[in-house]
C-alpha atoms as a PDB file:
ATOM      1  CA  UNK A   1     -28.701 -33.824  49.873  1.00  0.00           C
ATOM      2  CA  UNK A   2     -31.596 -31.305  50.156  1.00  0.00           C
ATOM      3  CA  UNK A   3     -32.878 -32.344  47.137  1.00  0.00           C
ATOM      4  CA  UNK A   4     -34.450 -35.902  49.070  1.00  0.00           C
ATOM      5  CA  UNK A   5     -35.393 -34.565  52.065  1.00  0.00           C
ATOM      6  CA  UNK A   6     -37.515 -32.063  50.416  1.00  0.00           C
ATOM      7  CA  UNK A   7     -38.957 -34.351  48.330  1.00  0.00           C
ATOM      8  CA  UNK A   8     -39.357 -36.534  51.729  1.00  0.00           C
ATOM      9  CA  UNK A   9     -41.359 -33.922  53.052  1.00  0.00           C
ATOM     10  CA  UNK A  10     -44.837 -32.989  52.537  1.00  0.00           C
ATOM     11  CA  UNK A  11     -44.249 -28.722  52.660  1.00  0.00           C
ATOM     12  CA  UNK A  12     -41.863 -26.544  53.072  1.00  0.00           C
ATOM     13  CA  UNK A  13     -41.379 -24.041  56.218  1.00  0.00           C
ATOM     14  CA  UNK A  14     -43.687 -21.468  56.478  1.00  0.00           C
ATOM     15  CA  UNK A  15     -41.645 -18.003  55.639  1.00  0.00           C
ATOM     16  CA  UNK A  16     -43.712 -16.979  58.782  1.00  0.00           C
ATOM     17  CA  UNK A  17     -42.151 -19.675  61.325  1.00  0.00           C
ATOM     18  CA  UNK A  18     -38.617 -18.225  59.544  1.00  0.00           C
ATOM     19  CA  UNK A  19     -39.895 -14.678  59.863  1.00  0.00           C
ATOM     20  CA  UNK A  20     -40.386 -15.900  63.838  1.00  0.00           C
ATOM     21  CA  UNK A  21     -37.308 -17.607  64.300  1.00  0.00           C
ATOM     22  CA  UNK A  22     -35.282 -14.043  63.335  1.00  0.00           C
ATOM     23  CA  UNK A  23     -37.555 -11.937  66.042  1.00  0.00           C
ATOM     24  CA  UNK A  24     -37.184 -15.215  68.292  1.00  0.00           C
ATOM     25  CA  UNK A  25     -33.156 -16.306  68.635  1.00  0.00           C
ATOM     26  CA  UNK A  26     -32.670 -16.938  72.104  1.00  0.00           C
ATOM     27  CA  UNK A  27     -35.587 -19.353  71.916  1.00  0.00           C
ATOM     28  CA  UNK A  28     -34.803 -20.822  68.620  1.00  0.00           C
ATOM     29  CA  UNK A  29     -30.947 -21.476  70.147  1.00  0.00           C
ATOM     30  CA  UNK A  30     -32.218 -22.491  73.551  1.00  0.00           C
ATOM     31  CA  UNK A  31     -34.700 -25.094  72.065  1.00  0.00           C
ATOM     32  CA  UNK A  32     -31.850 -26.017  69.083  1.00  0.00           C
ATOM     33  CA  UNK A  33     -30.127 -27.546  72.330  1.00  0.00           C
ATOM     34  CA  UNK A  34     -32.807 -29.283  73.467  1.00  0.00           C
ATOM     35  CA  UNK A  35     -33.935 -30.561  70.531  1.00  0.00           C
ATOM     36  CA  UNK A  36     -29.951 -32.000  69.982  1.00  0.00           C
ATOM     37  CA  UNK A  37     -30.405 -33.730  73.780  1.00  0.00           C
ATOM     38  CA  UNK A  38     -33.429 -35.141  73.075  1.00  0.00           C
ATOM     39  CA  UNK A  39     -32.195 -36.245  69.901  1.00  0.00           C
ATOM     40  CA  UNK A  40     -29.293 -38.311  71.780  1.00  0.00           C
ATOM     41  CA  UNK A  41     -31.432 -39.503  74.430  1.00  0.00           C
ATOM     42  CA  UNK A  42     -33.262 -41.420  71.741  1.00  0.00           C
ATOM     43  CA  UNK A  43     -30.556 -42.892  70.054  1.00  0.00           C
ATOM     44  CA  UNK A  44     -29.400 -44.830  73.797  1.00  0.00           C
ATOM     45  CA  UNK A  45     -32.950 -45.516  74.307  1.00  0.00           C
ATOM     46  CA  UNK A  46     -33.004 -47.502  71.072  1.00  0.00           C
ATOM     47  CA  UNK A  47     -29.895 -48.687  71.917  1.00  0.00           C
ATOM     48  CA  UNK A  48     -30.676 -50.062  75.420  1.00  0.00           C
ATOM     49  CA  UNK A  49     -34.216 -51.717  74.366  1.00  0.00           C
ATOM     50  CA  UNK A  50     -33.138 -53.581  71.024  1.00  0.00           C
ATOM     51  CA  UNK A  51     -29.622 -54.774  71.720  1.00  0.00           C
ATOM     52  CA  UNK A  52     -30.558 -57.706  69.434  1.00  0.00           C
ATOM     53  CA  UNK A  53     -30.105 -55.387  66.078  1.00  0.00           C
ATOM     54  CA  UNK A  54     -26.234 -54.754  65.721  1.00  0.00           C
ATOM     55  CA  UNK A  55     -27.248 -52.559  62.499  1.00  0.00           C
ATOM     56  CA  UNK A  56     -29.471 -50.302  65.021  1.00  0.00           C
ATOM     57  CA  UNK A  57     -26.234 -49.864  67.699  1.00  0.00           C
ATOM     58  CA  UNK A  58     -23.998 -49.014  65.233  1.00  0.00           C
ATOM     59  CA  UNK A  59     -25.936 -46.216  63.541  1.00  0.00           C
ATOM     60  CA  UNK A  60     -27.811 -45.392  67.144  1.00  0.00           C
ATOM     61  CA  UNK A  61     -24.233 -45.186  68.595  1.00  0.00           C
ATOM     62  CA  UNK A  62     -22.663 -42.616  65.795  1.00  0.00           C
ATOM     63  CA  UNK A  63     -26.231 -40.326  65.907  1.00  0.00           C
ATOM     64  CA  UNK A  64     -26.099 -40.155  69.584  1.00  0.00           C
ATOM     65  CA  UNK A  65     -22.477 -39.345  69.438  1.00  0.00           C
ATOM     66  CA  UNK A  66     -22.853 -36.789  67.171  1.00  0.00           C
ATOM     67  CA  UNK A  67     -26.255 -35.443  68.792  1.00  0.00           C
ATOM     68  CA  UNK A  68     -23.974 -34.736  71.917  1.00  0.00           C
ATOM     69  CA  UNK A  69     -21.153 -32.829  70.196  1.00  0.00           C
ATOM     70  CA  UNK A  70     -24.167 -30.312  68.326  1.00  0.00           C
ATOM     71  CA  UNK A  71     -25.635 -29.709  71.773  1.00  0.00           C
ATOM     72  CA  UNK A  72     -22.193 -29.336  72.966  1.00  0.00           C
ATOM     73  CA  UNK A  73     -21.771 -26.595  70.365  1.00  0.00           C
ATOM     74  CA  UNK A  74     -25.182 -24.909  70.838  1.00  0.00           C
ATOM     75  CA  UNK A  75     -24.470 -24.497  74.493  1.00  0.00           C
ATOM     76  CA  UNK A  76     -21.153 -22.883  73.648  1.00  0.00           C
ATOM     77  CA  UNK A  77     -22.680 -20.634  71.537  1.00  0.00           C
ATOM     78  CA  UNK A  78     -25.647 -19.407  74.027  1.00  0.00           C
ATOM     79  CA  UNK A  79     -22.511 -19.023  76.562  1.00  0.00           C
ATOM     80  CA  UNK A  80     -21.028 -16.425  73.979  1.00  0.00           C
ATOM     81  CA  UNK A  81     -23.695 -14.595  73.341  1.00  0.00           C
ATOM     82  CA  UNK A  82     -24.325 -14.402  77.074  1.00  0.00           C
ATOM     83  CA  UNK A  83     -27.904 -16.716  76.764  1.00  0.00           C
ATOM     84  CA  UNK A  84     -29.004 -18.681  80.119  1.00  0.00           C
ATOM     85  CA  UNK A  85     -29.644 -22.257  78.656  1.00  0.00           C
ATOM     86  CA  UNK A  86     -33.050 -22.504  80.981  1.00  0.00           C
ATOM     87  CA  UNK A  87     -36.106 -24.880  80.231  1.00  0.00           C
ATOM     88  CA  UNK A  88     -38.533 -24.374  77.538  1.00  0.00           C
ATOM     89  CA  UNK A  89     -41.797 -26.670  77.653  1.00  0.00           C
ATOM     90  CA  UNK A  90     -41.828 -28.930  74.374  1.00  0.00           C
ATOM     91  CA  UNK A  91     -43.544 -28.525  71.358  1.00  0.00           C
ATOM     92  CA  UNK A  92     -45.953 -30.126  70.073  1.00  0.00           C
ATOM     93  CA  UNK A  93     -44.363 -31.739  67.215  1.00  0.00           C
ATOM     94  CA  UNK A  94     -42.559 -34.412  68.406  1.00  0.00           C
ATOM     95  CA  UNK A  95     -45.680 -35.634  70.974  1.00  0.00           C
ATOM     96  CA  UNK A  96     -47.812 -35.916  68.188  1.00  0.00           C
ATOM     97  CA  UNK A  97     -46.312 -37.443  65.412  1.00  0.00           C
ATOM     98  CA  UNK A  98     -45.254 -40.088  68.528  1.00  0.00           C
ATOM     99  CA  UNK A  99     -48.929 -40.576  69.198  1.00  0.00           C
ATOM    100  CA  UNK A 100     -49.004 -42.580  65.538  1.00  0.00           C
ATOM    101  CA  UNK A 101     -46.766 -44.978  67.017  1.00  0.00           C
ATOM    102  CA  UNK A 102     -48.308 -48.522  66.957  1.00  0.00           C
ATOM    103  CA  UNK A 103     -47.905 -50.234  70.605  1.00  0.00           C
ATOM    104  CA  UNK A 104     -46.796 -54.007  69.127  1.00  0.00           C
ATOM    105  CA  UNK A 105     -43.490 -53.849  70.094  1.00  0.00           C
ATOM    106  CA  UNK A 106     -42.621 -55.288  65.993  1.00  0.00           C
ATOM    107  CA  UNK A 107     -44.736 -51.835  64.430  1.00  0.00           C
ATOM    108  CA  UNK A 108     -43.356 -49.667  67.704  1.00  0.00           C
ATOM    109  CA  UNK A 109     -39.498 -49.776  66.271  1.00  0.00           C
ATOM    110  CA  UNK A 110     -40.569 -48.875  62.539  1.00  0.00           C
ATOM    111  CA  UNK A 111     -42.785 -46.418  63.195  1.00  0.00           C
ATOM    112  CA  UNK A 112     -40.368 -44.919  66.041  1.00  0.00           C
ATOM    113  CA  UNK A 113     -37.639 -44.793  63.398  1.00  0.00           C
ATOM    114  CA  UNK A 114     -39.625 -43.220  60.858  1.00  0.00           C
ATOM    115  CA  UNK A 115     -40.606 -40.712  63.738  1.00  0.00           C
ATOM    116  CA  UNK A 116     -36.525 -39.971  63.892  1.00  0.00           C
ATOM    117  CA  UNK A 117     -36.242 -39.873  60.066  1.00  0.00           C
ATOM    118  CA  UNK A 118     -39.237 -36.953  60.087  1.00  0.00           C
ATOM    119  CA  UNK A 119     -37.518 -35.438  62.886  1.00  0.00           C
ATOM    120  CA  UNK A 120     -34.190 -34.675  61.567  1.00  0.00           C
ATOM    121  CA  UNK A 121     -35.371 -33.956  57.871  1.00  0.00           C
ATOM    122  CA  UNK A 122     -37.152 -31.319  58.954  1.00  0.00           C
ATOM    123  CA  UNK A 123     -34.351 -29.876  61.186  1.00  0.00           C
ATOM    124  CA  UNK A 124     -32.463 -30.099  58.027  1.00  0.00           C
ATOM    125  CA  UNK A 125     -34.805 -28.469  55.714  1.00  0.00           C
ATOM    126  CA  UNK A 126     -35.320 -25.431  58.556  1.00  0.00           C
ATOM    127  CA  UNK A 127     -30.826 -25.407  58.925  1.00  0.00           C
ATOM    128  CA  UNK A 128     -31.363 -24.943  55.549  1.00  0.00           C
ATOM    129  CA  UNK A 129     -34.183 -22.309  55.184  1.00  0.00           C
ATOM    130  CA  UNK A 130     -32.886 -20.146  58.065  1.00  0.00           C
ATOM    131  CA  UNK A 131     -29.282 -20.014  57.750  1.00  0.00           C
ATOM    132  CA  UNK A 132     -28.948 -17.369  54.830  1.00  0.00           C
ATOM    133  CA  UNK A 133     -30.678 -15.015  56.834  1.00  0.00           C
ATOM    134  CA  UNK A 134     -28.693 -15.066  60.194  1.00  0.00           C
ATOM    135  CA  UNK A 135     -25.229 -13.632  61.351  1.00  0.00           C
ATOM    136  CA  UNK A 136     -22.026 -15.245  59.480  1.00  0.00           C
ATOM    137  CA  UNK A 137     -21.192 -17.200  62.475  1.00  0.00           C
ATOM    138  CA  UNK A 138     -24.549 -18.579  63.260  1.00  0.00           C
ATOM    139  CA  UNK A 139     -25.200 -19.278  59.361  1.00  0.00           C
ATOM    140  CA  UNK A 140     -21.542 -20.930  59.228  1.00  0.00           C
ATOM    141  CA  UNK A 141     -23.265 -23.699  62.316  1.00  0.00           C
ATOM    142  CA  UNK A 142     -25.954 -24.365  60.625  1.00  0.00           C
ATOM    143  CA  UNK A 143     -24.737 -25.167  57.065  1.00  0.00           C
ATOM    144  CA  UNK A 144     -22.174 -27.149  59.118  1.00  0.00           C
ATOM    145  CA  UNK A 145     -25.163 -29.255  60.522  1.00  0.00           C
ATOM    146  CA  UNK A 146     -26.827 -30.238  56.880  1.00  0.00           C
ATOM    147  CA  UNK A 147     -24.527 -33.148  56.334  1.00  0.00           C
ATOM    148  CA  UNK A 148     -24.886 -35.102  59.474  1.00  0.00           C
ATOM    149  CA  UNK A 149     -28.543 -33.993  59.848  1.00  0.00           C
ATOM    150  CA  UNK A 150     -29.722 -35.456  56.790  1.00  0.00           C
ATOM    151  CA  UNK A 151     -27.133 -38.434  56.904  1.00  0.00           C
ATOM    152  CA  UNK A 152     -29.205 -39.147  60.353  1.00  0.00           C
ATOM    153  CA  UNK A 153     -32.791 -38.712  58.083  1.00  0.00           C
ATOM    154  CA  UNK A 154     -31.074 -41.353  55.846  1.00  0.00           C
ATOM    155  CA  UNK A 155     -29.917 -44.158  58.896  1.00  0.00           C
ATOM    156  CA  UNK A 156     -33.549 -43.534  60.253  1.00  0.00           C
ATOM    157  CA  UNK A 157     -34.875 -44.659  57.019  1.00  0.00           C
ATOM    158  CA  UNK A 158     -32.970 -47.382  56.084  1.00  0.00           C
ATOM    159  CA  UNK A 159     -32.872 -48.966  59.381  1.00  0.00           C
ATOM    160  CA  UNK A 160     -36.844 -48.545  59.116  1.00  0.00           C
ATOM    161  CA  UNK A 161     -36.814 -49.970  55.867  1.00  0.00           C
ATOM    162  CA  UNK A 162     -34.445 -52.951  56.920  1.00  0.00           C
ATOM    163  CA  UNK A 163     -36.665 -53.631  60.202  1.00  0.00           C
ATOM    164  CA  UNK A 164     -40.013 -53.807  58.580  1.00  0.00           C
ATOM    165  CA  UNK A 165     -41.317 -57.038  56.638  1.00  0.00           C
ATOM    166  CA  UNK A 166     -42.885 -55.259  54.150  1.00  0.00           C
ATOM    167  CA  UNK A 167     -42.708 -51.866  52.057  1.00  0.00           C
ATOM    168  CA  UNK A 168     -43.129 -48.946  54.520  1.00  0.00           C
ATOM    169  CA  UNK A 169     -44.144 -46.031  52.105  1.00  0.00           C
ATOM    170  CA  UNK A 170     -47.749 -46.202  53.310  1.00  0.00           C
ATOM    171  CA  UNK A 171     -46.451 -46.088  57.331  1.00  0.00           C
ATOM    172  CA  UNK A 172     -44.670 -43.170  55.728  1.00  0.00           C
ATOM    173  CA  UNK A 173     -47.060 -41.602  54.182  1.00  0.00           C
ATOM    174  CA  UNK A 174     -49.475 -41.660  57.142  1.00  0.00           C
ATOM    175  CA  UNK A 175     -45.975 -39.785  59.038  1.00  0.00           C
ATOM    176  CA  UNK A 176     -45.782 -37.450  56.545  1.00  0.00           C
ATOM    177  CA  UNK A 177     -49.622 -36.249  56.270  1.00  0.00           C
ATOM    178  CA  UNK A 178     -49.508 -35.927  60.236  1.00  0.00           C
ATOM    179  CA  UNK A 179     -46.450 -33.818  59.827  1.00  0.00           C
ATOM    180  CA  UNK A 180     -47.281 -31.301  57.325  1.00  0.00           C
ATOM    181  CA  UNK A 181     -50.136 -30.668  59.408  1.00  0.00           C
ATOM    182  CA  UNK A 182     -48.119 -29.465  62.279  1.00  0.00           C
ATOM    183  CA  UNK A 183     -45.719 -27.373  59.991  1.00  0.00           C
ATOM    184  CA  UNK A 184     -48.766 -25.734  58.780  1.00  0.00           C
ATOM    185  CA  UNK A 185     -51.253 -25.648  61.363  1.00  0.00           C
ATOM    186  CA  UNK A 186     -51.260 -22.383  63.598  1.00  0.00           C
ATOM    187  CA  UNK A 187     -48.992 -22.982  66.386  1.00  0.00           C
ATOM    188  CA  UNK A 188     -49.323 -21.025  70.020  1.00  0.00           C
ATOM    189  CA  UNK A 189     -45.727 -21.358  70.342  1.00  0.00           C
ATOM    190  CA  UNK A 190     -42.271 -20.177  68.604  1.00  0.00           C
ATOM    191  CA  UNK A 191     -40.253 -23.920  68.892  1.00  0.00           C
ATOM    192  CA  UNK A 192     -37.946 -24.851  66.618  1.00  0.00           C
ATOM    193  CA  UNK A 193     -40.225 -27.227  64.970  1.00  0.00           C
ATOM    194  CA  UNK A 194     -43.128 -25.332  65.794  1.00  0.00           C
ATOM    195  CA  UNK A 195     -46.071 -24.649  63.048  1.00  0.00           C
ATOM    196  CA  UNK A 196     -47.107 -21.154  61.779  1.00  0.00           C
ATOM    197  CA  UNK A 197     -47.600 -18.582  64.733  1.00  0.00           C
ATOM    198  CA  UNK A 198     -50.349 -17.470  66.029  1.00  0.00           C
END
């Protein structure tokens, strides 16, 4: 499971950003959430502009499902440890690997699902990197989330793969060199997906 998403991805985490994310928990949970709404927001926004592709609903319809029940979860678990959810401005990452989308509606739908499949690897591969070192509870979530997270790297793929005319590893490729550069690049702020701080 971990074994092709690392290989998907062009670096690991930083053990900075996980050194971070132990001083930083409120913000790593608070943004966790977000990053799970904004997650199923995309999934119905695929599914309301390309009703044409019953592949896309299907798999859109499970991720957003499932996208809803984590936040669900993550609020739960600020509410226990007595954590106002409030707002948190966004990260970079997301914004700028978005700004590679191509605007031809055709290129727009790949690239936006390779986007998604960058998106939840690396919120696997970070589950993954940060879980051993938090409380058993917290570490018992996030294991709990590798499965469906990198299931939803997979769908992303594939349905990329599926909706493109041609091979996409060079679209890929272009993803992942813009995406390493934001894990590594010095970062002002702690996100969840943020780069190294500052």
């Amino acid at each position: 499971m971990l074994a092709s998403i690392n290989a998907f991805l062009r670096c690991e985490t930083p053990d900075v950003w996980v050194a971070a994310a132990l001083d930083n928990q409120e913000i790593l949970l608070i943004d966790h959430a977000n990053c799970e709404k904004k997650a199923a927001a995309t999934a119905m926004n695929l599914m309301y502009r390309y009703t044409e592709k019953p592949d896309l609903l299907k798999k859109m319809s499970q991720l957003a499902r499932e996208e809803l029940l984590h936040f669900e979860q993550v609020v739960e678990i600020l509410q226990r440890r007595g954590i106002r959810y409030s707002k948190l401005s966004p990260s970079r990452y997301a914004a700028e690997l978005r700004e590679l989308i191509a605007t031809n509606s055709k290129s727009a739908l790949v690239d936006t699902l390779i986007t998604g499949a960058f998106i939840e690897a690396r919120s696997c591969e970070r589950f993954s990197k940060i879980a051993p070192h938090l409380d058993a509870s917290l570490s018992k979530f996030y294991k709990s989330l590798l499965r469906s997270e990198s299931r939803h790297f997979k769908d992303y793929l594939d349905l990329a793969q599926l909706y493109c005319n041609g091979d996409i590893s060079s679209k890929v490729a272009l993803f992942a060199d813009k995406e390493a550069e934001l894990i590594l690049s010095t970062d002002l702020q702690f996100r969840f997906h943020s780069g190294v701080p500052a």
